[in-house]
N, C-alpha and C. Protein backbone atom coordinates (compact mmCIF):
# COMPACT_ATOMS: atom_id res chain seq x y z
N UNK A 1 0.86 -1.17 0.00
CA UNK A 1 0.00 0.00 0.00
C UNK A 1 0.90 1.23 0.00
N UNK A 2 0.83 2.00 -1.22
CA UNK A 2 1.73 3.38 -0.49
C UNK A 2 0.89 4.13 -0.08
N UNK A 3 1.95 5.40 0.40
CA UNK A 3 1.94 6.52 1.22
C UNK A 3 0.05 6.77 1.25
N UNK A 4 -0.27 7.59 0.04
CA UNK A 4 -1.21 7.51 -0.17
C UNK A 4 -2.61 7.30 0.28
N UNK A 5 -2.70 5.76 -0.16
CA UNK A 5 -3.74 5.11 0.53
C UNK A 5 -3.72 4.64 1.83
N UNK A 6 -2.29 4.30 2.49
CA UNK A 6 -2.52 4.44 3.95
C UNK A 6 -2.85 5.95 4.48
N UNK A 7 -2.79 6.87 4.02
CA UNK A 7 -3.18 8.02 4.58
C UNK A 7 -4.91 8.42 4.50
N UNK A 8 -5.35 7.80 3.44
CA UNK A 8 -6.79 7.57 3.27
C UNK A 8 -7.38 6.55 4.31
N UNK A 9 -6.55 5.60 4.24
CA UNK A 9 -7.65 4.61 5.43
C UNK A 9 -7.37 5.29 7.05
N UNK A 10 -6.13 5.97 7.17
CA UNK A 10 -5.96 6.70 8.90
C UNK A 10 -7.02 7.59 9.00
N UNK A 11 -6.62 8.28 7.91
CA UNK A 11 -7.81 9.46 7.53
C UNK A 11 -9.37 8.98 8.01
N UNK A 12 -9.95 7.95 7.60
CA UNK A 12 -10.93 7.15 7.55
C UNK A 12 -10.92 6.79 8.83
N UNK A 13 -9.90 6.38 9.51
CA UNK A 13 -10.22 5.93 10.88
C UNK A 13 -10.38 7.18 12.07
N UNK A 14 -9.38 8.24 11.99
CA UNK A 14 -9.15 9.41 12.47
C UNK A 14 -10.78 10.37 12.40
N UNK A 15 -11.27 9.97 11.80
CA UNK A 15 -12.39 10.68 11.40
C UNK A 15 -13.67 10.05 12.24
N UNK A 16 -13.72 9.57 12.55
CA UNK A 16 -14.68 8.24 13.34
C UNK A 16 -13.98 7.91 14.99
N UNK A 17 -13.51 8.41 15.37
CA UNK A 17 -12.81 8.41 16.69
C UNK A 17 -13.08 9.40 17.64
N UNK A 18 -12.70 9.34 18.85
CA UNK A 18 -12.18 10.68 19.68
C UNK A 18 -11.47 10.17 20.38
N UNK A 19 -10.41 11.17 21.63
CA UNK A 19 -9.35 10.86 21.77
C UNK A 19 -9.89 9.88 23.46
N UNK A 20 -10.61 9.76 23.86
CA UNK A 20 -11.29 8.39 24.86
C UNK A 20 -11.03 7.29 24.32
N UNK A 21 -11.24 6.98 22.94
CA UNK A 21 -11.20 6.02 22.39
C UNK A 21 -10.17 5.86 21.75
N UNK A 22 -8.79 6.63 21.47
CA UNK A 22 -7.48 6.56 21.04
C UNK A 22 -6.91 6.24 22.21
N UNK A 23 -7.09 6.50 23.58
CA UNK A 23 -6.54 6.41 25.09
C UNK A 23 -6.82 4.93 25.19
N UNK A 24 -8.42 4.25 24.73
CA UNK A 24 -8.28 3.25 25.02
C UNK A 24 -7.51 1.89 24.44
N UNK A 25 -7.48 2.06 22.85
CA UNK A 25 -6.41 1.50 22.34
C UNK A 25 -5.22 1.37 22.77
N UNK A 26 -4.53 2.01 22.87
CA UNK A 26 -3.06 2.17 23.62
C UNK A 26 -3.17 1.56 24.74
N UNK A 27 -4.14 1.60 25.63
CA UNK A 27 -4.25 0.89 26.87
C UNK A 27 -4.59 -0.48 26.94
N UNK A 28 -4.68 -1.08 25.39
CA UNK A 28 -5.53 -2.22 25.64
C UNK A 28 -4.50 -3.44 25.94
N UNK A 29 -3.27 -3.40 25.34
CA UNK A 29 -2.38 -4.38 25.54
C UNK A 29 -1.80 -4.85 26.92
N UNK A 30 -2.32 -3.51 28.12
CA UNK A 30 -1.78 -3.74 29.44
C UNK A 30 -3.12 -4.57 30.04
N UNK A 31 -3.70 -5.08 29.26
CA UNK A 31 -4.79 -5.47 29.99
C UNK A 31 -4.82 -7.00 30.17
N UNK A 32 -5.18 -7.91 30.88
CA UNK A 32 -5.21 -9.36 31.09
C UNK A 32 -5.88 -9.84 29.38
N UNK A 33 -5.20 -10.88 28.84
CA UNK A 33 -5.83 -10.83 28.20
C UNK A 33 -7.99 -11.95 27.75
N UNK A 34 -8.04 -12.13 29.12
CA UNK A 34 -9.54 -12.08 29.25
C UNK A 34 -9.89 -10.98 29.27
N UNK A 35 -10.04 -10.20 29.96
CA UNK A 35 -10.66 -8.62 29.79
C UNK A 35 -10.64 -7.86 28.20
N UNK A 36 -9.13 -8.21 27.34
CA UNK A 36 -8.83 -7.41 26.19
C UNK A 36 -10.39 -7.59 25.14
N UNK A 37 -10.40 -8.60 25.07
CA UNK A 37 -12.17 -8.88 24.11
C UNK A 37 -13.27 -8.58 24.55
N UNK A 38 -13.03 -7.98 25.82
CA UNK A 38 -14.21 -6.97 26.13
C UNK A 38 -14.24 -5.58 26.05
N UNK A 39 -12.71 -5.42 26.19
CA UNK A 39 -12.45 -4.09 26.29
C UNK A 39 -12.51 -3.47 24.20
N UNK A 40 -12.01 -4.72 23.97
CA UNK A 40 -12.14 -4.42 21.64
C UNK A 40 -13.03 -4.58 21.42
N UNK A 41 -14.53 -4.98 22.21
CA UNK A 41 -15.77 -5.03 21.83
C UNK A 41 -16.22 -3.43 22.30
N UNK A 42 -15.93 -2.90 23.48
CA UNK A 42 -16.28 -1.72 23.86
C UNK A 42 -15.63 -0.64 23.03
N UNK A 43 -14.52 -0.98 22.57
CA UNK A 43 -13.65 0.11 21.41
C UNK A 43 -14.79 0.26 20.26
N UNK A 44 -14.71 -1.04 20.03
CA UNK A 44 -16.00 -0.99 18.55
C UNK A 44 -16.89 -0.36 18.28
N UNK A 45 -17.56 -0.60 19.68
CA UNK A 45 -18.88 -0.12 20.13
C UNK A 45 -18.85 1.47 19.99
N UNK A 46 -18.20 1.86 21.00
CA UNK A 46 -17.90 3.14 20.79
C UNK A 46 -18.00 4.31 19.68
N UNK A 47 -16.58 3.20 19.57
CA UNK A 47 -16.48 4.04 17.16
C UNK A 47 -17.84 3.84 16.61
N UNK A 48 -18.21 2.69 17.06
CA UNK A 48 -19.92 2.50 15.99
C UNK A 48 -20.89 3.80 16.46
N UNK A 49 -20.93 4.17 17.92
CA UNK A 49 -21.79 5.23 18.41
C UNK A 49 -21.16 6.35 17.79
N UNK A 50 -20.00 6.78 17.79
CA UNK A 50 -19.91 8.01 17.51
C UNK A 50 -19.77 8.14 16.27
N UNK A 51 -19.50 7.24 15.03
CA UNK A 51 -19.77 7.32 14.09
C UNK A 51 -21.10 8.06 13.67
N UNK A 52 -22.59 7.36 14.30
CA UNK A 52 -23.56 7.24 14.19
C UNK A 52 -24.26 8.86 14.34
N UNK A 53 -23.32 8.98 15.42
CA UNK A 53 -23.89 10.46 16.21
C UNK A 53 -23.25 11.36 15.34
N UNK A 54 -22.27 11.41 14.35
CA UNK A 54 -21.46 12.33 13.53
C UNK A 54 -22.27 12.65 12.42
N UNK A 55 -22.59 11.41 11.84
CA UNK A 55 -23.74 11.00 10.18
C UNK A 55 -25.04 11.71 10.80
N UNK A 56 -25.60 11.82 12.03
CA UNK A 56 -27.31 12.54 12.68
C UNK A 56 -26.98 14.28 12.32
N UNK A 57 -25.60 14.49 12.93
CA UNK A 57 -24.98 15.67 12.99
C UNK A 57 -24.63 16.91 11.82
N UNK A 58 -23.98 15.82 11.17
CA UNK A 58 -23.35 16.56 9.65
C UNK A 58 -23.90 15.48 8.75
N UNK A 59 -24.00 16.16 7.62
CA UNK A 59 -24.80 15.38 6.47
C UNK A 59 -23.40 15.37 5.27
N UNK A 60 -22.01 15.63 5.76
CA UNK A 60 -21.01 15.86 4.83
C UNK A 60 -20.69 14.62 4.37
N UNK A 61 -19.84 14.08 3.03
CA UNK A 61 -19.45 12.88 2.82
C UNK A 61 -18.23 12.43 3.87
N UNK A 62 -17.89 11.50 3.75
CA UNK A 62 -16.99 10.92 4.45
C UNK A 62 -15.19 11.42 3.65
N UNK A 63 -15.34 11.04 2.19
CA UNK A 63 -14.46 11.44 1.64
C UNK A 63 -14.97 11.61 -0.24
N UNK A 64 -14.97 12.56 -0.95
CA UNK A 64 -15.34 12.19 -2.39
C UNK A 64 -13.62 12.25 -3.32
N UNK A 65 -13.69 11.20 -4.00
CA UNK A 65 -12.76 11.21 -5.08
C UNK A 65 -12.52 12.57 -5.97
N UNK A 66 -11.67 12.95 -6.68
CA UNK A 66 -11.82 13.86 -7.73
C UNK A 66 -12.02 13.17 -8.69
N UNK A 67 -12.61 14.14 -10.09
CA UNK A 67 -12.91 13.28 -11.20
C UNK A 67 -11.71 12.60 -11.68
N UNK A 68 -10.44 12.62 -11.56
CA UNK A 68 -9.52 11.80 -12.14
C UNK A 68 -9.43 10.73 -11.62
N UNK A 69 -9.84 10.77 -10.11
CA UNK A 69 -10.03 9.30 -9.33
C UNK A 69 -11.27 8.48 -9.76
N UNK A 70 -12.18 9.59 -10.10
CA UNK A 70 -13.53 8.34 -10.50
C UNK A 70 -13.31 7.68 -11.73
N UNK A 71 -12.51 8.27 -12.49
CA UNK A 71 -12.38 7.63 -13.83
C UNK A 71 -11.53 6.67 -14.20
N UNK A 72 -10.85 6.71 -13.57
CA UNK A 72 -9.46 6.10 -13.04
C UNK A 72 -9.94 4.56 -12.03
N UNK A 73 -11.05 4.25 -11.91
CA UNK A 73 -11.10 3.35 -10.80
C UNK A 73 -10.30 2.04 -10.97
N UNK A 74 -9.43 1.67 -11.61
CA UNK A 74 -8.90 0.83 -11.62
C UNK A 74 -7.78 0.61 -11.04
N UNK A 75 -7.33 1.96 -10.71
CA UNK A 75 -5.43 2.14 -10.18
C UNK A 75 -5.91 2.00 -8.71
N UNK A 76 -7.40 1.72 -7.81
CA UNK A 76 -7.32 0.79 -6.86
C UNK A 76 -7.22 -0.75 -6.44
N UNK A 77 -7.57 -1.17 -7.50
CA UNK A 77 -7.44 -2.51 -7.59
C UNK A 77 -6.36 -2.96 -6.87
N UNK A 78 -5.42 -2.88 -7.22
CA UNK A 78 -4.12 -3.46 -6.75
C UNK A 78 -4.00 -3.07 -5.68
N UNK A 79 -4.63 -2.23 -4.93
CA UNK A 79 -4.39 -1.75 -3.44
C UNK A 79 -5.04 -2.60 -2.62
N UNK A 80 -6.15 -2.85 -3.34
CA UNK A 80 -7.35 -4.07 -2.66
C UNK A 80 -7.13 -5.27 -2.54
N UNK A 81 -5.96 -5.93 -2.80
CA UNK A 81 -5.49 -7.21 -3.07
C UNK A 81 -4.78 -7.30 -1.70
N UNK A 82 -4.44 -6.08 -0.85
CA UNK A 82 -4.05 -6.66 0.49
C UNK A 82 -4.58 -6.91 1.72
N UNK A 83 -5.67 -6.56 1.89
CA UNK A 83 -7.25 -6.49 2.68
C UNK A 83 -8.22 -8.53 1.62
N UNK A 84 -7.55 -8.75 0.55
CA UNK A 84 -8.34 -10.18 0.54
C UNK A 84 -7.99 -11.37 0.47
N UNK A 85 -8.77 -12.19 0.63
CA UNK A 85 -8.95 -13.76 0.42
C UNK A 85 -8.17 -13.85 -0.62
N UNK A 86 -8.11 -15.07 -1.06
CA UNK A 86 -7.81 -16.04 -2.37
C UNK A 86 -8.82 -15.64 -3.67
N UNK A 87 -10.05 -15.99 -2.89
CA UNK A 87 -11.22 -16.15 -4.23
C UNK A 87 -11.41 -14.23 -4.14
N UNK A 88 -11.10 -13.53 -3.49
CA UNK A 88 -11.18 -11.88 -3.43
C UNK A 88 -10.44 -11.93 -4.73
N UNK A 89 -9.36 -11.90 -4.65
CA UNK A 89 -7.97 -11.66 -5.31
C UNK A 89 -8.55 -11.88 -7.03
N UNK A 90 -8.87 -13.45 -6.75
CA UNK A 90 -9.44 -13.64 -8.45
C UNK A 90 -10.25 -12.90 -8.91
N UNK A 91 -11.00 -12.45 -7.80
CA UNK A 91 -12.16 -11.57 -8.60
C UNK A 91 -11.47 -10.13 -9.30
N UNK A 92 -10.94 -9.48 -8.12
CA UNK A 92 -10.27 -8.49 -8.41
C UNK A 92 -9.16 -8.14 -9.95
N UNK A 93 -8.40 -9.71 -10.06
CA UNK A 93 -8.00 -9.64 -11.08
C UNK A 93 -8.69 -9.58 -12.56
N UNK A 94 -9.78 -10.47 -12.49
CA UNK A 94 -10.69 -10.62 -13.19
C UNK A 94 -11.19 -9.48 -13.98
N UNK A 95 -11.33 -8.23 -12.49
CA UNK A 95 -12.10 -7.00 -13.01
C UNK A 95 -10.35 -6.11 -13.80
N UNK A 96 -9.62 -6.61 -13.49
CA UNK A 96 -8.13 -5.40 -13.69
C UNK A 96 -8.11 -6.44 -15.46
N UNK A 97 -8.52 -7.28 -15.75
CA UNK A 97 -8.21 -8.01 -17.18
C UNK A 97 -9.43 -7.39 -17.99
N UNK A 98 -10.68 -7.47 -17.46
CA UNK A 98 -11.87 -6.81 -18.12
C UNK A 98 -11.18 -5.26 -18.03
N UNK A 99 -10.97 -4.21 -17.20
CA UNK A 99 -10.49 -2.84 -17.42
C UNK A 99 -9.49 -3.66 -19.15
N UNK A 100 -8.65 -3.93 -18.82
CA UNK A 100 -8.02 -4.38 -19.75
C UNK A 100 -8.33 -4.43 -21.25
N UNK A 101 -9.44 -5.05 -21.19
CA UNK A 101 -9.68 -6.10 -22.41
C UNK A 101 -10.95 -4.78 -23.20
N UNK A 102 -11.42 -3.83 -22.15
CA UNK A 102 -12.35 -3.19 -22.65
C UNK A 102 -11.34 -2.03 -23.29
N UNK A 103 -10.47 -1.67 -22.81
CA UNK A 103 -9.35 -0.68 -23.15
C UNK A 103 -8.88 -1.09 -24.40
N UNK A 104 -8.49 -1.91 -24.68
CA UNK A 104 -7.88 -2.66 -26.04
C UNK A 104 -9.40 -2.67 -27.22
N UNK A 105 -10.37 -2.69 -26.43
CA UNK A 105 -11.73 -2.88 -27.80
C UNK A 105 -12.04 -1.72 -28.14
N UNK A 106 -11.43 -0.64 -27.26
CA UNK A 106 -11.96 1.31 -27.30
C UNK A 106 -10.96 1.19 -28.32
N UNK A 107 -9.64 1.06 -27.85
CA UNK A 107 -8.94 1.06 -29.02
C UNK A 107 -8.80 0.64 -30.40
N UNK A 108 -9.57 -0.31 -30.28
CA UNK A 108 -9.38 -1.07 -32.03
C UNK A 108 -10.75 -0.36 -32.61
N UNK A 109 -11.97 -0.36 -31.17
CA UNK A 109 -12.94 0.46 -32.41
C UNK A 109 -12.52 2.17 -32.82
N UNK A 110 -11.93 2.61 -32.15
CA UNK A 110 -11.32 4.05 -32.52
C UNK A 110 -10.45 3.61 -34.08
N UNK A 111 -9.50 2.89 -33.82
CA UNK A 111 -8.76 2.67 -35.38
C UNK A 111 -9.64 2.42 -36.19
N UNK A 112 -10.49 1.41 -35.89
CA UNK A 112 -11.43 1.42 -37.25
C UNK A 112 -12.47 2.14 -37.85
N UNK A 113 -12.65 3.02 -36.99
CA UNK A 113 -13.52 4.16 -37.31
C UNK A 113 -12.80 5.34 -37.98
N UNK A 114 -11.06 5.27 -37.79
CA UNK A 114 -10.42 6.16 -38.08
C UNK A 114 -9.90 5.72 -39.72
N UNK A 115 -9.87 4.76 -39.74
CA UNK A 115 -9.55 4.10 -41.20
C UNK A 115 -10.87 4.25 -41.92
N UNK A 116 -12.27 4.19 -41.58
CA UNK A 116 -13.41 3.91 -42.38
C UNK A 116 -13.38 5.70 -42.72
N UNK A 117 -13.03 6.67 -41.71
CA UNK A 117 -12.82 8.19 -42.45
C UNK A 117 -11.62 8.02 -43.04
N UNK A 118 -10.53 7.13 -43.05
CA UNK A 118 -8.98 7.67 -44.40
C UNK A 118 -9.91 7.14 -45.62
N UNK A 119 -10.60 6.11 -44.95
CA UNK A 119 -11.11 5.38 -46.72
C UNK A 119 -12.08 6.12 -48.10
N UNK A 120 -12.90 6.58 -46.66
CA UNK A 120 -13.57 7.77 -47.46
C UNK A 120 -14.75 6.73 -48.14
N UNK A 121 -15.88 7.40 -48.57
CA UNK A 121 -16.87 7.16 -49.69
C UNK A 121 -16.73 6.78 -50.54
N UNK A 122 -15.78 7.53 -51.69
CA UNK A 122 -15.39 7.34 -52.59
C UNK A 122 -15.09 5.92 -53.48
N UNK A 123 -14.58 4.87 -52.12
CA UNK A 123 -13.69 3.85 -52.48
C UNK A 123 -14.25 2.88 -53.19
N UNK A 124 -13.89 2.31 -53.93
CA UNK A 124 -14.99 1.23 -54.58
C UNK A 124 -15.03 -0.49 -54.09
N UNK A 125 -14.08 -0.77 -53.74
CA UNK A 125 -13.59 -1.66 -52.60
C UNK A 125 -14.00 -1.53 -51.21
N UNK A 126 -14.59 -2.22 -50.46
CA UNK A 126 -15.37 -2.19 -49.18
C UNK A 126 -13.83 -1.57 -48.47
N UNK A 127 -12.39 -2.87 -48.40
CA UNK A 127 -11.47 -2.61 -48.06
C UNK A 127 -10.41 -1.79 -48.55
N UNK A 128 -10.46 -0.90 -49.45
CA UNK A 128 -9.63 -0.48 -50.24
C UNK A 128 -9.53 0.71 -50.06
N UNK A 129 -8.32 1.44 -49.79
CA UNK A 129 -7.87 2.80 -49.73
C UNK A 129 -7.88 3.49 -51.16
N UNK A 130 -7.92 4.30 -51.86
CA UNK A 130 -7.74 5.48 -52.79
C UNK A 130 -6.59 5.05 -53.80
N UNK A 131 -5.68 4.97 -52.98
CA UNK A 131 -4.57 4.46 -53.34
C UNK A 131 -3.84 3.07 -53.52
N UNK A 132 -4.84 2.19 -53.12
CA UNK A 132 -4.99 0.82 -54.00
C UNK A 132 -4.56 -0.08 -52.41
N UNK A 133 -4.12 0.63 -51.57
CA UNK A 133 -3.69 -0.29 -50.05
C UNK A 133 -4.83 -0.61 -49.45
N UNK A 134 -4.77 -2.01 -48.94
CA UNK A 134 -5.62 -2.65 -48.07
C UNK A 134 -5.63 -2.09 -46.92
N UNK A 135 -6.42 -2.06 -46.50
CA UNK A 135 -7.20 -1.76 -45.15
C UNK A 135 -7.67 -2.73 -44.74
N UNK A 136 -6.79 -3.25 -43.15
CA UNK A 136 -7.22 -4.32 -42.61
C UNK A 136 -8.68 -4.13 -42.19
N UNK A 137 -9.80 -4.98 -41.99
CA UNK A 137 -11.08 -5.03 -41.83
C UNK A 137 -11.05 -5.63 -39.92
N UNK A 138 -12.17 -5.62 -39.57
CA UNK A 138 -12.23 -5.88 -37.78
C UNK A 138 -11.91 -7.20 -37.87
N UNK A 139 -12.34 -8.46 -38.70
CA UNK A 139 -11.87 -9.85 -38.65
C UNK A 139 -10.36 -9.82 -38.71
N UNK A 140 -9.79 -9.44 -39.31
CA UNK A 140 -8.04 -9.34 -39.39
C UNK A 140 -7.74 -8.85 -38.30
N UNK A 141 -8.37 -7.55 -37.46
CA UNK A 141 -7.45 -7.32 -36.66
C UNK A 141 -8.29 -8.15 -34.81
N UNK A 142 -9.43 -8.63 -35.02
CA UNK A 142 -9.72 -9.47 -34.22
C UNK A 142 -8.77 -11.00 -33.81
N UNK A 143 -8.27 -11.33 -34.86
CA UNK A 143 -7.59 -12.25 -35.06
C UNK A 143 -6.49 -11.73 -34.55
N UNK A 144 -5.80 -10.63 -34.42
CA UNK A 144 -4.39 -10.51 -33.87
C UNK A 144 -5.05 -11.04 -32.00
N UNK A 145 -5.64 -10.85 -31.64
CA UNK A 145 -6.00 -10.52 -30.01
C UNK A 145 -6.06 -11.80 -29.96
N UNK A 146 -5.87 -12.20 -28.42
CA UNK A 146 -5.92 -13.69 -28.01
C UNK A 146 -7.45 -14.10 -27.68
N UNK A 147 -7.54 -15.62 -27.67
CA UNK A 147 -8.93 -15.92 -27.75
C UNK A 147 -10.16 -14.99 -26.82
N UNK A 148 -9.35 -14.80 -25.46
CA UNK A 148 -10.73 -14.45 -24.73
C UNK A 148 -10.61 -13.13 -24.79
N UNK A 149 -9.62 -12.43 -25.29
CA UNK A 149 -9.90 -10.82 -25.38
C UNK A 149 -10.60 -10.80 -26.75
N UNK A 150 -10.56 -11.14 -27.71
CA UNK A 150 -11.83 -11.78 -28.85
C UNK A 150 -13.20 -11.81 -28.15
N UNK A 151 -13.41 -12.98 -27.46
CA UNK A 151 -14.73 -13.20 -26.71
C UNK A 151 -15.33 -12.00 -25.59
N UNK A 152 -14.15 -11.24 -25.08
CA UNK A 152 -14.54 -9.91 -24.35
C UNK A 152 -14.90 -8.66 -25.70
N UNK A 153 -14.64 -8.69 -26.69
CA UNK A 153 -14.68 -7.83 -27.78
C UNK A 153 -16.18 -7.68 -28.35
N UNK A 154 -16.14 -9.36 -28.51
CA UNK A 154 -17.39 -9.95 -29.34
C UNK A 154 -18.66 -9.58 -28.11
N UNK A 155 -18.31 -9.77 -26.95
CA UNK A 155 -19.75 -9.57 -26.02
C UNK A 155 -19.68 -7.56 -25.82
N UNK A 156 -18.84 -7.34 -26.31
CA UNK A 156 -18.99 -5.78 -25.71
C UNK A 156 -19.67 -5.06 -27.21
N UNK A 157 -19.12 -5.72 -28.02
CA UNK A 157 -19.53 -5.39 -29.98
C UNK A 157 -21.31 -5.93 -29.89
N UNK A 158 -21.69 -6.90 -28.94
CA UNK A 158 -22.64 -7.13 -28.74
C UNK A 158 -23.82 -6.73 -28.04
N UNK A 159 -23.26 -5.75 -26.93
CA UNK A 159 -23.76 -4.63 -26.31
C UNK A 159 -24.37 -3.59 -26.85
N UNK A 160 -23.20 -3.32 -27.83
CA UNK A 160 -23.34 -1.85 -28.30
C UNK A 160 -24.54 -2.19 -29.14
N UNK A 161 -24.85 -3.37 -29.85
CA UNK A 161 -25.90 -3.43 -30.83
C UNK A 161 -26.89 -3.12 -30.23
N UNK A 162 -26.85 -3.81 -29.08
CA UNK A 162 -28.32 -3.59 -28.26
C UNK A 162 -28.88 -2.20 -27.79
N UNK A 163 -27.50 -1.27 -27.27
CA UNK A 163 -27.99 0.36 -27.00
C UNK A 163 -29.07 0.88 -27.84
């Protein structure tokens, strides 16, 4: 985790506290440890009340992203992989290959939209430039991509029909 996002989750915790309940942390390790799981249930408790009483109080967010962070949601991913499970992790990757795979289909439909304006009207050849050069078509360049970024292509090309 860098700098960063540990400063977001203190932030996050710092915000939901008071200093009774920072006194009692620090104090909790001198404690027998039968008593300590009563005393981290009463910590909890606590933070949960005054949380509660803060949200009745102020109606402010907790924290909002800027728009480069909302758009961007992917450069958390990898931060989230240290807070999970096994089957977390897959998922997470899962979603960082889809960011992926949808990034690569923006891209190929941008080229081909950018070639169908070099080609122009004019052309008399579906594939054919002005100047007698082929113009690869979406099957040629579908075929460069590996099978399942194909099958992520084909279901997103399949979407769009439906809009």
């Amino acid at each position: 985790m860098d700098e960063k996002e540990q400063d977001n989750v203190t932030a996050f915790d710092m915000l939901f506290t008071t200093n009774q309940i920072q006194i009692m942390k620090m104090l909790l390790p001198y404690f027998d440890s039968s008593m300590q799981k009563y005393i981290a249930v009463l910590i909890k408790y606590q933070e949960l009340q005054y949380t509660i009483s803060c949200f009745k109080n102020h109606s402010y967010p907790v924290r909002e992203c800027n728009d480069d962070e909302k758009s961007n949601f992917k450069k958390i991913l990898p931060s989230l992989l240290l807070y999970c499970n096994d089957s977390q992790k897959k998922m997470i990757q899962q979603f960082e290959q889809m960011f992926s795979f949808m990034e690569t289909y923006k891209e190929i439909t941008e080229m081909m939209e950018l070639m169908k304006e070099m080609q122009g009207p004019s052309a008399s050849d579906e594939n054919t430039e002005e100047g007698g050069m082929q113009m690869p078509d979406m099957d040629m360049l579908l075929s460069m991509l590996s099978p399942e970024q194909q099958a992520i292509v084909e279901l997103l090309k399949g979407g769009q029909d439906h809009e």
